[in-house]
N, C-alpha and C. Protein backbone atom coordinates (compact mmCIF):
# COMPACT_ATOMS: atom_id res chain seq x y z
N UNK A 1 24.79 -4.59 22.15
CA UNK A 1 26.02 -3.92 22.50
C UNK A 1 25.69 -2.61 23.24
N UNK A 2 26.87 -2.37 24.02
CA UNK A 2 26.33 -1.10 24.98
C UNK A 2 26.47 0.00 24.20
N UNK A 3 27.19 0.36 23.47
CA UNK A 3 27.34 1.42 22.60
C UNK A 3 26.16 1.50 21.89
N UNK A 4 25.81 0.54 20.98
CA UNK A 4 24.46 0.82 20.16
C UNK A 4 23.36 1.69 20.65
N UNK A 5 23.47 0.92 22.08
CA UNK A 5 22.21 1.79 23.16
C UNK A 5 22.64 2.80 23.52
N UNK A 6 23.73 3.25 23.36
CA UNK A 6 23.82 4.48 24.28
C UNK A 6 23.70 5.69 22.86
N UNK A 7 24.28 5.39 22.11
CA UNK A 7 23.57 5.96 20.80
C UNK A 7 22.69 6.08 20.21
N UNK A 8 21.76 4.93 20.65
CA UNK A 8 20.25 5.03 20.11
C UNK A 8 19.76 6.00 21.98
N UNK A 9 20.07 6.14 22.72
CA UNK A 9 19.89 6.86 23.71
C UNK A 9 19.92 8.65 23.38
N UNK A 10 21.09 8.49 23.01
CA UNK A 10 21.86 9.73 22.28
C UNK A 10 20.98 10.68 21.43
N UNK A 11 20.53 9.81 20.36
CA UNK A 11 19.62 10.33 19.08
C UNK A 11 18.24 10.34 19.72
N UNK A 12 18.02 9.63 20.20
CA UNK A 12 16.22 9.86 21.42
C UNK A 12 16.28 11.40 21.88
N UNK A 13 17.04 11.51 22.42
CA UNK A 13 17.59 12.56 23.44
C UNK A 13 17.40 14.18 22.53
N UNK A 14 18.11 14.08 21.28
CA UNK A 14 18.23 15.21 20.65
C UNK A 14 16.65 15.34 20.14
N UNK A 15 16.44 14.11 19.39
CA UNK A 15 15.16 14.12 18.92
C UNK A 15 13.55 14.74 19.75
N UNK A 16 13.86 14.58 21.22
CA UNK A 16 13.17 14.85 21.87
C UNK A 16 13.20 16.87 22.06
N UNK A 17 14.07 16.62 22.14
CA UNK A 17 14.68 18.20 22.38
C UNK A 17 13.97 18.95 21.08
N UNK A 18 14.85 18.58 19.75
CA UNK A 18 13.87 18.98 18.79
C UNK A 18 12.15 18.80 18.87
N UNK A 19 11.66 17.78 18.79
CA UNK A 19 10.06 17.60 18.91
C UNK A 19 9.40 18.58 19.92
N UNK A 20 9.70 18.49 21.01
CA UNK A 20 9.16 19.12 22.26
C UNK A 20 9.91 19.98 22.85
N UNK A 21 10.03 21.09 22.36
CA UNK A 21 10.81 22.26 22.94
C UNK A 21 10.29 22.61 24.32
N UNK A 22 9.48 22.71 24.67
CA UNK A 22 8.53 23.47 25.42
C UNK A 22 9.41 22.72 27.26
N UNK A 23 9.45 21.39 27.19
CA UNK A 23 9.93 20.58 27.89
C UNK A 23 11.75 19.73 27.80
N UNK A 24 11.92 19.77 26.69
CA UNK A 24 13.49 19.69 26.76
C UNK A 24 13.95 20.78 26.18
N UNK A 25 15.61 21.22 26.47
CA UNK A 25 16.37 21.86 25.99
C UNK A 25 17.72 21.46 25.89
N UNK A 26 19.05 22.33 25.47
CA UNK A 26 20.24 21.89 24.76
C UNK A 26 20.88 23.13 25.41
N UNK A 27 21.90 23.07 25.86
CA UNK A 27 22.87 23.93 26.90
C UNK A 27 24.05 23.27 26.47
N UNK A 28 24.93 24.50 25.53
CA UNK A 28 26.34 24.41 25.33
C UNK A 28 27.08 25.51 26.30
N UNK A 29 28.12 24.96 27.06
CA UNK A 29 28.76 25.54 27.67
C UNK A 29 30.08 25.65 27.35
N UNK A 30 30.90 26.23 27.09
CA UNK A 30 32.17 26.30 27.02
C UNK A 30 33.22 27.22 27.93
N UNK A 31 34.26 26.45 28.14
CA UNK A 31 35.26 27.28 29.45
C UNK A 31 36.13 28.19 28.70
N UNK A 32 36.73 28.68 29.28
CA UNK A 32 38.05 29.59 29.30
C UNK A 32 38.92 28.53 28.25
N UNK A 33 39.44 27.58 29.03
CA UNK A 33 40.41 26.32 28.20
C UNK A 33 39.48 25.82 27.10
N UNK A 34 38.73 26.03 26.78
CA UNK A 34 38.66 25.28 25.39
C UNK A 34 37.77 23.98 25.89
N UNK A 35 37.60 23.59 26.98
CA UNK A 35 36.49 22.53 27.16
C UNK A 35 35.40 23.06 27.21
N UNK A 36 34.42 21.92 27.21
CA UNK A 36 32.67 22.62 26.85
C UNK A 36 32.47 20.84 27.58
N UNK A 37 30.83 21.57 27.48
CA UNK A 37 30.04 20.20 28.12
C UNK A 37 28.32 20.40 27.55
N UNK A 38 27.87 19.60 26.61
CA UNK A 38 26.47 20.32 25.99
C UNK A 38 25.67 18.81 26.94
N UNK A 39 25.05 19.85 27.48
CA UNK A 39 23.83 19.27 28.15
C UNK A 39 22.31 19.13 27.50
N UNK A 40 21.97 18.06 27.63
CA UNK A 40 19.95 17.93 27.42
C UNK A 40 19.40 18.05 28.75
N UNK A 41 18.65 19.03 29.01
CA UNK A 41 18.03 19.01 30.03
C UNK A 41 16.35 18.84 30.08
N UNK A 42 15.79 18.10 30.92
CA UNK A 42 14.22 18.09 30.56
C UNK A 42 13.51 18.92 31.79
N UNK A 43 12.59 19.92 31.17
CA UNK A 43 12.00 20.68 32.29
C UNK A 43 10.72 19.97 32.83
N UNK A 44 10.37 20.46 34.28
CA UNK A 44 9.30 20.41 34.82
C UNK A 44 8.71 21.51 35.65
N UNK A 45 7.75 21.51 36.06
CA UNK A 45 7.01 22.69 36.66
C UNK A 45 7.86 23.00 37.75
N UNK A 46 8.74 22.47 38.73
CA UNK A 46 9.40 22.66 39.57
C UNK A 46 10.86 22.29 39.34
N UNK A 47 11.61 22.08 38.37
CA UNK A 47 13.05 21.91 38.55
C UNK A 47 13.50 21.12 37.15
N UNK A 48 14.51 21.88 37.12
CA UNK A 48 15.12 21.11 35.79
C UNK A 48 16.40 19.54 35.94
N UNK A 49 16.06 18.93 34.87
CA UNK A 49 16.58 17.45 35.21
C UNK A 49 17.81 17.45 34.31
N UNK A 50 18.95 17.03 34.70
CA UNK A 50 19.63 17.32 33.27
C UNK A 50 19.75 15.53 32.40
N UNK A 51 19.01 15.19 31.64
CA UNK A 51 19.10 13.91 30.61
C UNK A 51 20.76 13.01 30.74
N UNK A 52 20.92 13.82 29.84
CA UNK A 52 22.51 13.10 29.21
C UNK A 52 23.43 14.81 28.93
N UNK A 53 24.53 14.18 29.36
CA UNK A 53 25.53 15.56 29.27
C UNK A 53 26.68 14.81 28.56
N UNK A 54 27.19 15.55 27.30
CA UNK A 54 28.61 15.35 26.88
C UNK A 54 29.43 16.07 27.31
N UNK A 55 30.61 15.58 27.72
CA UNK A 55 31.67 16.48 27.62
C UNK A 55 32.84 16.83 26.66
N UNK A 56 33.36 17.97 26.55
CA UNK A 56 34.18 17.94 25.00
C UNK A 56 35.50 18.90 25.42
N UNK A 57 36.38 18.63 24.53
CA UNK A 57 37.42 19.47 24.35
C UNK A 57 37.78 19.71 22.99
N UNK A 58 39.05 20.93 23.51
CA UNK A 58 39.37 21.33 22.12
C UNK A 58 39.85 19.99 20.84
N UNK A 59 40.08 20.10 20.16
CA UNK A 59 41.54 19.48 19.58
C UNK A 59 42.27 20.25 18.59
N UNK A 60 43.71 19.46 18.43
CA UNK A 60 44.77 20.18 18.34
C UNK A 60 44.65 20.78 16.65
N UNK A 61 45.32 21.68 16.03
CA UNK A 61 45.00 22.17 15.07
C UNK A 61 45.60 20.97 13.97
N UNK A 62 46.57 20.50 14.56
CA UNK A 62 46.98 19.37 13.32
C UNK A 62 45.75 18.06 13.19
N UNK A 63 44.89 17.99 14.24
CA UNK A 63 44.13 16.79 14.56
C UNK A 63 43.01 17.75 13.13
N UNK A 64 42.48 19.07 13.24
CA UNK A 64 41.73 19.74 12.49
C UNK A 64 41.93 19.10 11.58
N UNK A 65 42.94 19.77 10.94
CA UNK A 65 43.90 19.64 10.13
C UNK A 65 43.44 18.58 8.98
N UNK A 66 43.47 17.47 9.83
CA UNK A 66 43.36 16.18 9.36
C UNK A 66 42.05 15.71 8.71
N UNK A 67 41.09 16.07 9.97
CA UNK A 67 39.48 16.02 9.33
C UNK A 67 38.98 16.60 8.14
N UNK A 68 39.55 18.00 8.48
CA UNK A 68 39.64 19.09 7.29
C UNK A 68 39.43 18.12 5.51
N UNK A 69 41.07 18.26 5.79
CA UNK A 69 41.66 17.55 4.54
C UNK A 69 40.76 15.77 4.44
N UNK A 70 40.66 14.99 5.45
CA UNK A 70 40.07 13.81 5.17
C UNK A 70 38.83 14.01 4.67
N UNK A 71 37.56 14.69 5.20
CA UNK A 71 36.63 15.42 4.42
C UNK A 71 36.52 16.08 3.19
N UNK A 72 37.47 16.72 2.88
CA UNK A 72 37.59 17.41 1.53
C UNK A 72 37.64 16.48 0.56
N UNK A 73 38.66 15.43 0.59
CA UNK A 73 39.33 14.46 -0.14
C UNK A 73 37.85 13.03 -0.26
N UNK A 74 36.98 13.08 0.67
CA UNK A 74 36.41 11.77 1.02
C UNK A 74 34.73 12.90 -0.16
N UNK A 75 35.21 13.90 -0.52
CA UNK A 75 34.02 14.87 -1.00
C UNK A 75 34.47 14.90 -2.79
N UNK A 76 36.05 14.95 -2.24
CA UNK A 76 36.32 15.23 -3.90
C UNK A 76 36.00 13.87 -4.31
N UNK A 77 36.17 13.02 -3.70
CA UNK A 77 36.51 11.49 -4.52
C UNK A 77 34.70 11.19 -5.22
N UNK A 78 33.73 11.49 -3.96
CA UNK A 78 32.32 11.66 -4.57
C UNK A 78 32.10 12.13 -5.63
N UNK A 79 31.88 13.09 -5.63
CA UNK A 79 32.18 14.26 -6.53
C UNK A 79 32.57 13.21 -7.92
N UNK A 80 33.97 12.93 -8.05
CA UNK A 80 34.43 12.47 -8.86
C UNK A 80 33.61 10.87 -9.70
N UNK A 81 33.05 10.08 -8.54
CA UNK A 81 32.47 9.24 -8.69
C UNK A 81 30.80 9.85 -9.37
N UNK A 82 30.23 10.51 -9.38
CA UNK A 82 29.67 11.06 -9.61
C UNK A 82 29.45 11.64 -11.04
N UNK A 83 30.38 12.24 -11.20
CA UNK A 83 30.42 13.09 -12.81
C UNK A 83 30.82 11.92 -13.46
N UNK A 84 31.59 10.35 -12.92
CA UNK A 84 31.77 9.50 -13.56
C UNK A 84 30.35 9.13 -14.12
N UNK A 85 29.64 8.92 -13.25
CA UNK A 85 28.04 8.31 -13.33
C UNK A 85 27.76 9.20 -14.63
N UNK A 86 27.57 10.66 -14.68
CA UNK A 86 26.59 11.26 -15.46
C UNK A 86 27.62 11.12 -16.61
N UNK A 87 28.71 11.38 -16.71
CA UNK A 87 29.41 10.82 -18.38
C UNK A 87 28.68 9.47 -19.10
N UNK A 88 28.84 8.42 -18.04
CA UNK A 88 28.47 7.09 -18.57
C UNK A 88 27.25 7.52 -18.98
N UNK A 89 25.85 8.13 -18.09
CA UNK A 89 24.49 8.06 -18.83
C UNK A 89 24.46 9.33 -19.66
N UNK A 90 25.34 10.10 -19.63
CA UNK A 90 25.17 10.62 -21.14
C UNK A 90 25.58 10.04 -22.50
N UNK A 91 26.76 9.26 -22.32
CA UNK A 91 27.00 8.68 -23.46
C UNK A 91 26.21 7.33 -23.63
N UNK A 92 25.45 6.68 -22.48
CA UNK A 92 24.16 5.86 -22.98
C UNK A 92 23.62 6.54 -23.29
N UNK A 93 22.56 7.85 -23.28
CA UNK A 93 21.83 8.82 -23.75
C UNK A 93 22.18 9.17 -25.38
N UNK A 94 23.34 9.19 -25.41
CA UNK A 94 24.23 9.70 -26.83
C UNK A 94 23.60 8.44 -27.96
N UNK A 95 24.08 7.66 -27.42
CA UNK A 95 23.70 5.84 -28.17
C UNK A 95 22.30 5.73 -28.22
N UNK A 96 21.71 5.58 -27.40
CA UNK A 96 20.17 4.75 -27.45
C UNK A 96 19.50 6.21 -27.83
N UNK A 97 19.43 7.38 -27.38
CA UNK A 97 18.33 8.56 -27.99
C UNK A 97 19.10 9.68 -28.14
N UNK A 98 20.16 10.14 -29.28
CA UNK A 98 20.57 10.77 -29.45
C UNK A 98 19.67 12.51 -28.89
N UNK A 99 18.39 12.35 -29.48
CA UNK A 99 17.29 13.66 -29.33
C UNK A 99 17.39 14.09 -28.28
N UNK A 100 17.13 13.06 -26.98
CA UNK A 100 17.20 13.22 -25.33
C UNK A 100 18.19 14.27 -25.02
N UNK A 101 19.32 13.73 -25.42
CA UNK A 101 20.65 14.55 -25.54
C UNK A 101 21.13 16.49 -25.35
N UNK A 102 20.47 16.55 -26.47
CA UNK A 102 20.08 18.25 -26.47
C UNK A 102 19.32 18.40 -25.07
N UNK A 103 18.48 18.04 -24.59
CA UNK A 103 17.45 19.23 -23.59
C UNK A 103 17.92 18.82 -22.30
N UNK A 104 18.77 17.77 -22.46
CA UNK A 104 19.18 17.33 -21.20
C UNK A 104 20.73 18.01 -20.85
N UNK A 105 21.39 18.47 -21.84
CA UNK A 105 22.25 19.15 -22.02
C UNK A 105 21.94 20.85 -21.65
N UNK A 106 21.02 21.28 -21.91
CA UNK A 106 21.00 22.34 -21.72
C UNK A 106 19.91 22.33 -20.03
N UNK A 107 19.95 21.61 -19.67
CA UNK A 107 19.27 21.69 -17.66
C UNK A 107 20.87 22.14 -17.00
N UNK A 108 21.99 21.75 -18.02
CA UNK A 108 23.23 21.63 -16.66
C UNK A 108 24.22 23.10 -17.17
């Protein structure tokens, strides 16, 4: 699929930038309006090449908004799944080695 590649293109790209500074770099630009365009550029002894360039815009504060809250909520629910986990193996802990119990109680 073309997408796959252009994403595994994508992550090459940064990766390179990170590894080899010396020869790639990362150029965020942003306008007046709220658009930007972050460029990879790869250097050479005589002229710079530019890789792959994104272009970006703002978005709207309700679009924020949304991520915001979908993130928070997609963190609490972890979270929640989570402290589910350590209830259950404490109260296996409680059952099979009561002793365990104490020192593992006092790490949290």
């Amino acid at each position: 699929c073309i997408r796959d590649r252009y994403a595994n293109v994508c992550v090459k790209s940064f990766m390179k930038c990170e590894k080899d500074s010396q020869h790639y770099y990362v150029m965020l630009t942003i306008d007046k309006d709220l658009t930007g365009i972050l460029q990879i550029v790869q250097t050479s002894e005589y002229k710079d090449i530019e890789m792959i360039a994104f272009d970006f815009q703002s978005a709207s504060e309700e679009g924020i908004r949304q991520q915001i809250t979908f993130k928070y909520g997609a963190l609490k629910s972890k979270l929640s799944l989570m402290d589910g986990r350590l209830q259950d193996i404490n109260e296996l802990i409680r059952i099979k080695n009561p002793s365990l119990l104490l020192p593992v109680s006092y790490t949290h």
